[in-house]
PDB file of N, CA and C in Angstrom:
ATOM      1  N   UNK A   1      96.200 107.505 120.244  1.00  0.00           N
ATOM      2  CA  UNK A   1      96.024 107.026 118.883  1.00  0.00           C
ATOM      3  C   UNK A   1      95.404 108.102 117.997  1.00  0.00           C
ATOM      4  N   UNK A   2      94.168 108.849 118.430  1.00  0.00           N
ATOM      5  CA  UNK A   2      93.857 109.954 117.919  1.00  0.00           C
ATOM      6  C   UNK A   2      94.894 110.937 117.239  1.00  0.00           C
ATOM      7  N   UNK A   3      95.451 111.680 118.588  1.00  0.00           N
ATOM      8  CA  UNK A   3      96.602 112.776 118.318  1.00  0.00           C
ATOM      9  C   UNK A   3      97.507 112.236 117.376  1.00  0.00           C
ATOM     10  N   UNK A   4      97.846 110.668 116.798  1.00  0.00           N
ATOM     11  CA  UNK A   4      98.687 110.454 116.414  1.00  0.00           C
ATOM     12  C   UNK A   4      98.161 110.536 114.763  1.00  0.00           C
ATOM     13  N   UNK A   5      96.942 109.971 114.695  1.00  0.00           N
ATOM     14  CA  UNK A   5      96.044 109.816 113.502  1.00  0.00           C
ATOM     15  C   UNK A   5      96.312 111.425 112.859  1.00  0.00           C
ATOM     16  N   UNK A   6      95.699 112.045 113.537  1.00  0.00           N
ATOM     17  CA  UNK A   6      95.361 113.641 113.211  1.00  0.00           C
ATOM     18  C   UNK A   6      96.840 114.372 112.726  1.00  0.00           C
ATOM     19  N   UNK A   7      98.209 113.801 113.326  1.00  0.00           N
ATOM     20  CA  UNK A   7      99.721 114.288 112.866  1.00  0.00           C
ATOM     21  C   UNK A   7      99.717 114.021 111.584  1.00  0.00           C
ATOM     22  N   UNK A   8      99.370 112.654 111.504  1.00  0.00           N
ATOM     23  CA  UNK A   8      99.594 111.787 110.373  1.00  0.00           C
ATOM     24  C   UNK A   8      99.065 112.744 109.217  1.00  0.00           C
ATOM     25  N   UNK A   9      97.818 112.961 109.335  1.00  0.00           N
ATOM     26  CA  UNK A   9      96.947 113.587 108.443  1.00  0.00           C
ATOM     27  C   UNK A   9      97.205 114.625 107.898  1.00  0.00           C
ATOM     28  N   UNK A  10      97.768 115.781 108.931  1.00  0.00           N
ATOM     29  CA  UNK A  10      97.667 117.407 109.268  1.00  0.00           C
ATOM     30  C   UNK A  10      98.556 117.652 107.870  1.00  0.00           C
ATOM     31  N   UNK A  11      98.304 118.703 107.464  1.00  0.00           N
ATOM     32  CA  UNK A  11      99.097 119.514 106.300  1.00  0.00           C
ATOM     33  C   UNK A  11      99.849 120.316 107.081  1.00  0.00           C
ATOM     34  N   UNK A  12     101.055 120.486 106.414  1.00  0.00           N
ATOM     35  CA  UNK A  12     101.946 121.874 106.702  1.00  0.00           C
ATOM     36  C   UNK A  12     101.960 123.265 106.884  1.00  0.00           C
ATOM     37  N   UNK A  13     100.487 123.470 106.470  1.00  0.00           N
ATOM     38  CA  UNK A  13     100.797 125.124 106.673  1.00  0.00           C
ATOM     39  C   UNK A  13      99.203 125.176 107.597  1.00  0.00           C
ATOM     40  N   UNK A  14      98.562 124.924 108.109  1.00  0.00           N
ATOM     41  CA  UNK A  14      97.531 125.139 109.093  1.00  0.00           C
ATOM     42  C   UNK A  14      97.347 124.412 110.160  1.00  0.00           C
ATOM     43  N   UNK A  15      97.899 122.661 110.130  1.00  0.00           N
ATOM     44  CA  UNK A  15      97.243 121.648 110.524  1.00  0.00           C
ATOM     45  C   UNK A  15      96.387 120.846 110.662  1.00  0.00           C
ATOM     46  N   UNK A  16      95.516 121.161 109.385  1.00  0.00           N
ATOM     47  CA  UNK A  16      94.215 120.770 109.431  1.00  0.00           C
ATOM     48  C   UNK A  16      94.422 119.539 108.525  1.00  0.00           C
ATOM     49  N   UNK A  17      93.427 118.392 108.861  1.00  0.00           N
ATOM     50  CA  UNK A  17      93.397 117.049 107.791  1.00  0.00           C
ATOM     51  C   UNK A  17      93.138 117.729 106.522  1.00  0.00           C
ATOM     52  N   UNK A  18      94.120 116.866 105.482  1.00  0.00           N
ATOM     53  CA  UNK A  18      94.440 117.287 104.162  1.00  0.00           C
ATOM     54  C   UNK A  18      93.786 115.768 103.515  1.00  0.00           C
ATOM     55  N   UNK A  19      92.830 116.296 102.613  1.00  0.00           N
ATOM     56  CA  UNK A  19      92.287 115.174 102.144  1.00  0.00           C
ATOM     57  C   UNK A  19      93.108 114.663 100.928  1.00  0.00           C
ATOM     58  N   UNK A  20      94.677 115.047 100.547  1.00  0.00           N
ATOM     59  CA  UNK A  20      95.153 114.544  99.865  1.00  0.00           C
ATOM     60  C   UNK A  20      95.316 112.929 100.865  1.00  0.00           C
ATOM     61  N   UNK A  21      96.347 113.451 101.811  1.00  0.00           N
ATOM     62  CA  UNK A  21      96.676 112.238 102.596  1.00  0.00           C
ATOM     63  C   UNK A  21      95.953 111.858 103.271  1.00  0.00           C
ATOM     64  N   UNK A  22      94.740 111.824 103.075  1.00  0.00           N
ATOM     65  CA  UNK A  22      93.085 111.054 103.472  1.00  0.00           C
ATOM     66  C   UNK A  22      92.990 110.230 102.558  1.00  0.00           C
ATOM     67  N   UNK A  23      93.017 110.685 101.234  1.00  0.00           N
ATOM     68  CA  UNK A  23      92.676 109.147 100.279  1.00  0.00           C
ATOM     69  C   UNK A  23      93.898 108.606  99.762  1.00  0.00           C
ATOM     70  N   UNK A  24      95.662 109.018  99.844  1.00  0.00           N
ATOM     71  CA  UNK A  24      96.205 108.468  99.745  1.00  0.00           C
ATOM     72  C   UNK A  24      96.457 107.678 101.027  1.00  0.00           C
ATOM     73  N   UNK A  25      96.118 107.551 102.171  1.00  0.00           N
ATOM     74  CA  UNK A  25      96.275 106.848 103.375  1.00  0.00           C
ATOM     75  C   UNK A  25      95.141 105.420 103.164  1.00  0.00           C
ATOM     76  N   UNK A  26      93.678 106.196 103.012  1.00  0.00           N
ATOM     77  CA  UNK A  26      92.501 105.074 102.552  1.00  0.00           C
ATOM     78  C   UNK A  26      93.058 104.124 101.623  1.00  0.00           C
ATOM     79  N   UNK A  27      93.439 104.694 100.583  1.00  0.00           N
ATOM     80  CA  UNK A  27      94.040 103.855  98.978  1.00  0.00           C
ATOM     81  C   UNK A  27      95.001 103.010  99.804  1.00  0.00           C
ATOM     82  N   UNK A  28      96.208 102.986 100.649  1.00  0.00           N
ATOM     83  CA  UNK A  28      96.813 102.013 100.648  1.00  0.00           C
ATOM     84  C   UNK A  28      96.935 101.603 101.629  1.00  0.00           C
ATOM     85  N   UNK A  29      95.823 101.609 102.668  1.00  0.00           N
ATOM     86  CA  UNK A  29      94.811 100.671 103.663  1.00  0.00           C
ATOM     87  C   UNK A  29      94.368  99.583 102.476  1.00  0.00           C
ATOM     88  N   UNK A  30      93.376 100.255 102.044  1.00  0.00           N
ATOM     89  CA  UNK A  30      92.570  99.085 100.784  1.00  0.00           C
ATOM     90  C   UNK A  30      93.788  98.408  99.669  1.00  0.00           C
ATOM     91  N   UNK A  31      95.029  98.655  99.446  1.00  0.00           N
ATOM     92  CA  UNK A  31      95.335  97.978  98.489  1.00  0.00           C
ATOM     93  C   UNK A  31      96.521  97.296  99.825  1.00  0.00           C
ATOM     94  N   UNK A  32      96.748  97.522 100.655  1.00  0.00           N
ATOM     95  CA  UNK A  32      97.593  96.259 101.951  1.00  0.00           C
ATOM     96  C   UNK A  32      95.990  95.202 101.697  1.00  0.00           C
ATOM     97  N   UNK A  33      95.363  95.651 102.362  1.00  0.00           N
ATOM     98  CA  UNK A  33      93.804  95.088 102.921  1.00  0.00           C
ATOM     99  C   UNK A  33      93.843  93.784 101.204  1.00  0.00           C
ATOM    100  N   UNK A  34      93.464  94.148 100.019  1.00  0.00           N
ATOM    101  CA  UNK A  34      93.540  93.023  99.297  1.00  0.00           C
ATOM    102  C   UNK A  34      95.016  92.553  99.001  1.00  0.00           C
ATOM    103  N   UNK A  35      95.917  93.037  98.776  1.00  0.00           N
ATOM    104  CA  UNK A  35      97.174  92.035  99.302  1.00  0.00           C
ATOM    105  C   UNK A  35      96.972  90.834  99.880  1.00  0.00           C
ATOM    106  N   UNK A  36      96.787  91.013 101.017  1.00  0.00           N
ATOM    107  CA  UNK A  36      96.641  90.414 102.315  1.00  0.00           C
ATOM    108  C   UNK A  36      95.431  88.896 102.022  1.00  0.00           C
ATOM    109  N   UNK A  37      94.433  89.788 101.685  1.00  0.00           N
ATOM    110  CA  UNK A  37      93.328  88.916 101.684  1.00  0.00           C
ATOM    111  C   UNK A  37      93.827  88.229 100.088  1.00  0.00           C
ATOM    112  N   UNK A  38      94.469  88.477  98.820  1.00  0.00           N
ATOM    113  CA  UNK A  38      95.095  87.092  97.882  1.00  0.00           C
ATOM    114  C   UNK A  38      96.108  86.335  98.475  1.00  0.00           C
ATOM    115  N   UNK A  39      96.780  87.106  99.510  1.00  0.00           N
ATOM    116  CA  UNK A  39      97.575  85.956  99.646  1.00  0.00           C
ATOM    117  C   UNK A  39      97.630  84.383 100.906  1.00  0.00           C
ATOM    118  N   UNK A  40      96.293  85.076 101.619  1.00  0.00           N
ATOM    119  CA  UNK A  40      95.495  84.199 102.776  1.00  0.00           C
ATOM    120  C   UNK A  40      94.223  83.453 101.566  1.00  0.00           C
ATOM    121  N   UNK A  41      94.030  83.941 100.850  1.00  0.00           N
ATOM    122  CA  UNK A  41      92.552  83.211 100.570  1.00  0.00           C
ATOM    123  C   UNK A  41      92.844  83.162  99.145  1.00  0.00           C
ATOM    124  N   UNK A  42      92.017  81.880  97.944  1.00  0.00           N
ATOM    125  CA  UNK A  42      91.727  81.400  97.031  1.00  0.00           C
ATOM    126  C   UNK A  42      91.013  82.726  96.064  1.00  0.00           C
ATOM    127  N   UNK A  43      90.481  84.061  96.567  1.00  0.00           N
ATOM    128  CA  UNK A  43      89.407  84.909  96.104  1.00  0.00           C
ATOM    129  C   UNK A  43      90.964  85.751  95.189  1.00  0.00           C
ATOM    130  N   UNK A  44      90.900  86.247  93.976  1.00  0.00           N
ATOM    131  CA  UNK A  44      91.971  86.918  93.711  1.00  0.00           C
ATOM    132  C   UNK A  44      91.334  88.692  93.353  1.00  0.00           C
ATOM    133  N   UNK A  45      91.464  89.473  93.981  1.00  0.00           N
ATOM    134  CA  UNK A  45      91.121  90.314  93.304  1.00  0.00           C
ATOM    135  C   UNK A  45      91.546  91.055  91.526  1.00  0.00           C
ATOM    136  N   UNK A  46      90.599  92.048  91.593  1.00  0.00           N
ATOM    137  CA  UNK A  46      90.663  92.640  89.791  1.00  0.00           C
ATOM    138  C   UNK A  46      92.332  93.388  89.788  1.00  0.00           C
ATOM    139  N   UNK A  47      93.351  93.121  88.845  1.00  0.00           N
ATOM    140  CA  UNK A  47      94.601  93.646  88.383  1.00  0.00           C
ATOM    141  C   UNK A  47      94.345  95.158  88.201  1.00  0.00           C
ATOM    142  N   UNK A  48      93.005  95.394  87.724  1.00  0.00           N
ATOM    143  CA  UNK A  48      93.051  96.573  87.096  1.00  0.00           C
ATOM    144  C   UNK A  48      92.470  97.488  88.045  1.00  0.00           C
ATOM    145  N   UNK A  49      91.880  97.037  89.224  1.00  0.00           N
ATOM    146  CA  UNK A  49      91.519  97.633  90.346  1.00  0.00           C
ATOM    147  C   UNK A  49      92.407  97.995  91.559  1.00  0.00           C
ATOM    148  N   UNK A  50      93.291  97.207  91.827  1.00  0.00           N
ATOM    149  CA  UNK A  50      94.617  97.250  92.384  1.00  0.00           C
ATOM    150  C   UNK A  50      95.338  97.942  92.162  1.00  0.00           C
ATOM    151  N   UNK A  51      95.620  97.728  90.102  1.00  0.00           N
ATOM    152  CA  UNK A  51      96.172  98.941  90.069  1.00  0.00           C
ATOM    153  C   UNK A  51      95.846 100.144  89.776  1.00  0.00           C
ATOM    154  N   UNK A  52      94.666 100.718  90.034  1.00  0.00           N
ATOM    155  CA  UNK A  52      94.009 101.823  90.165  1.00  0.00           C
ATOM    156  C   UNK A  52      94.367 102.600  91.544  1.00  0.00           C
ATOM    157  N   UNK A  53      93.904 101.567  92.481  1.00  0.00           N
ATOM    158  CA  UNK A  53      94.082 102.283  93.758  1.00  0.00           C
ATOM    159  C   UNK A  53      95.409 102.438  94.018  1.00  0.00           C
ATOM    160  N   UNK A  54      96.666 101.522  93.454  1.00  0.00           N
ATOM    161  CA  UNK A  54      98.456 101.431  93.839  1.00  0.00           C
ATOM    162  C   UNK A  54      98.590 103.078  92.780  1.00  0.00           C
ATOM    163  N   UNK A  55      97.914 103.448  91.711  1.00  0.00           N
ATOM    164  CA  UNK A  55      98.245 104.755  91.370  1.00  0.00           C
ATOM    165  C   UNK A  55      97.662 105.876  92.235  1.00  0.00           C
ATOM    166  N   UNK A  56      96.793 105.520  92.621  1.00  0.00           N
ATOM    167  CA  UNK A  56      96.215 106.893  93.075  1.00  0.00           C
ATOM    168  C   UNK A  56      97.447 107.003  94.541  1.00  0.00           C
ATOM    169  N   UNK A  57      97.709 105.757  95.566  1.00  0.00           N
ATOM    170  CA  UNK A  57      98.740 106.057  96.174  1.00  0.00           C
ATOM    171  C   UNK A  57     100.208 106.771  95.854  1.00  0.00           C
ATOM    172  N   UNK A  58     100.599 106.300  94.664  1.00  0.00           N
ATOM    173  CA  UNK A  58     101.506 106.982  93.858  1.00  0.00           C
ATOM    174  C   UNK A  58     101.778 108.656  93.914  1.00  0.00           C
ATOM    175  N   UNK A  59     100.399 108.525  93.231  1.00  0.00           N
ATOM    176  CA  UNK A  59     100.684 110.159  93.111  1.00  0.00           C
ATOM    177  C   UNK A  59     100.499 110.668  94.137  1.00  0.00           C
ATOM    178  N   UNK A  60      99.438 110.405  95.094  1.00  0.00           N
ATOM    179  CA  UNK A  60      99.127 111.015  96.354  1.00  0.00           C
ATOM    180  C   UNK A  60     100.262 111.541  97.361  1.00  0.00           C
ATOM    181  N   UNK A  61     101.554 109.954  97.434  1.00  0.00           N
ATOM    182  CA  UNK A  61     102.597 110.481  97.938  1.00  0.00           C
ATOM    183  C   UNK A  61     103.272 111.160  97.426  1.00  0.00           C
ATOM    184  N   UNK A  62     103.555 111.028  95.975  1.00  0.00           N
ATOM    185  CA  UNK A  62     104.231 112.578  95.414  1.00  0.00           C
ATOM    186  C   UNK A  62     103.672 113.805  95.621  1.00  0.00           C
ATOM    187  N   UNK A  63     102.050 114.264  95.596  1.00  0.00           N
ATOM    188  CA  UNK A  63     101.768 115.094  95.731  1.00  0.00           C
ATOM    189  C   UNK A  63     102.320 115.802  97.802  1.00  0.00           C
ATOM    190  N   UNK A  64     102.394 114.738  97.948  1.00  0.00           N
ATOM    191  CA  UNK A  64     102.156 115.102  99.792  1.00  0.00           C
ATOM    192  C   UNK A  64     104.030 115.541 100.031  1.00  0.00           C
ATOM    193  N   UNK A  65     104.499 114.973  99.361  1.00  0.00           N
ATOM    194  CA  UNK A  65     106.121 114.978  99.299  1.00  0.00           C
ATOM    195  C   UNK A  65     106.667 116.230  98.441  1.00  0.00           C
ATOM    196  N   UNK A  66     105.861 117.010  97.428  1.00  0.00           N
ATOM    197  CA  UNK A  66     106.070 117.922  96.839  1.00  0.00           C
ATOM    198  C   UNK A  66     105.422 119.486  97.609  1.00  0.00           C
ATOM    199  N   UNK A  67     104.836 119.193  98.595  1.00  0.00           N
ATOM    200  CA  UNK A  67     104.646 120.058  99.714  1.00  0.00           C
ATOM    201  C   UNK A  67     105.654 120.696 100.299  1.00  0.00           C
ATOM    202  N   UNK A  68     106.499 119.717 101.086  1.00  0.00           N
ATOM    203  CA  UNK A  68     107.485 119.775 101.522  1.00  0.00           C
ATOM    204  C   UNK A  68     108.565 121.117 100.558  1.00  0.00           C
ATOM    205  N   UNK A  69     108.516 121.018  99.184  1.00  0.00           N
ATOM    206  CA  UNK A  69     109.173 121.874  98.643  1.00  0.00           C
ATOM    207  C   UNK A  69     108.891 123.018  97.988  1.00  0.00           C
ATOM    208  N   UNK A  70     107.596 123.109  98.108  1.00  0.00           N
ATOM    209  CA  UNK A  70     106.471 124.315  97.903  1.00  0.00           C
ATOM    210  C   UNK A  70     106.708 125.506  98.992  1.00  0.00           C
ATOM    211  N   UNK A  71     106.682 126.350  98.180  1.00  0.00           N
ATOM    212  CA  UNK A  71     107.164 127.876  99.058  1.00  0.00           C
ATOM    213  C   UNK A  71     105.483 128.231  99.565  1.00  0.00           C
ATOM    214  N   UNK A  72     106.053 128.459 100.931  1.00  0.00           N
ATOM    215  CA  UNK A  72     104.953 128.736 101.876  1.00  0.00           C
ATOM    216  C   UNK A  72     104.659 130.207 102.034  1.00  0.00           C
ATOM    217  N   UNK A  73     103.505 130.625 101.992  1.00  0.00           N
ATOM    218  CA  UNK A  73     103.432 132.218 102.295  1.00  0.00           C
ATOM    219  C   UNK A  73     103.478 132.490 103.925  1.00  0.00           C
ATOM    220  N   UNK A  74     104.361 133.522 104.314  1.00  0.00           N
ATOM    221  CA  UNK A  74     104.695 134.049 105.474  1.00  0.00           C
ATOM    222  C   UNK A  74     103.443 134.946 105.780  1.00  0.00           C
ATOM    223  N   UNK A  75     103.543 134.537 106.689  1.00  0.00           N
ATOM    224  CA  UNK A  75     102.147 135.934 107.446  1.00  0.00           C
ATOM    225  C   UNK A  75     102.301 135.938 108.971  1.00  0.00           C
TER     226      UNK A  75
END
């Protein structure tokens, strides 16, 4: 589960956890996580908090997806 966590994480050009896809991973843990909990329970969370954290996922995956097409320096 570890090794798998740490793939998940790793950036493309070192392997090291990339705290882009650290808080876009956190952000949409927490925005499944209240999903989940309006649609089991009476408590509704804030619109404007939801959609705070559903943007920051947004961009996060664009940013992590625009990697992919970013020219890498050779060494």
């Amino acid at each position: 589960m570890r090794m798998w966590l740490n793939s998940l994480l790793a950036d493309g050009v070192n392997r090291t956890v990339s705290s882009k896809r650290f808080i876009t991973l956190t952000a949409f843990t927490m925005c499944s996580i209240a999903f989940m909990f309006e649609l089991f329970t009476s408590y509704k969370v804030s619109k404007e908090a939801f959609d705070s954290m559903m943007y920051i996922v947004i961009a996060g995956l664009g940013f992590t997806a625009s990697e992919k097409f970013s020219k890498k320096d050779e060494q």
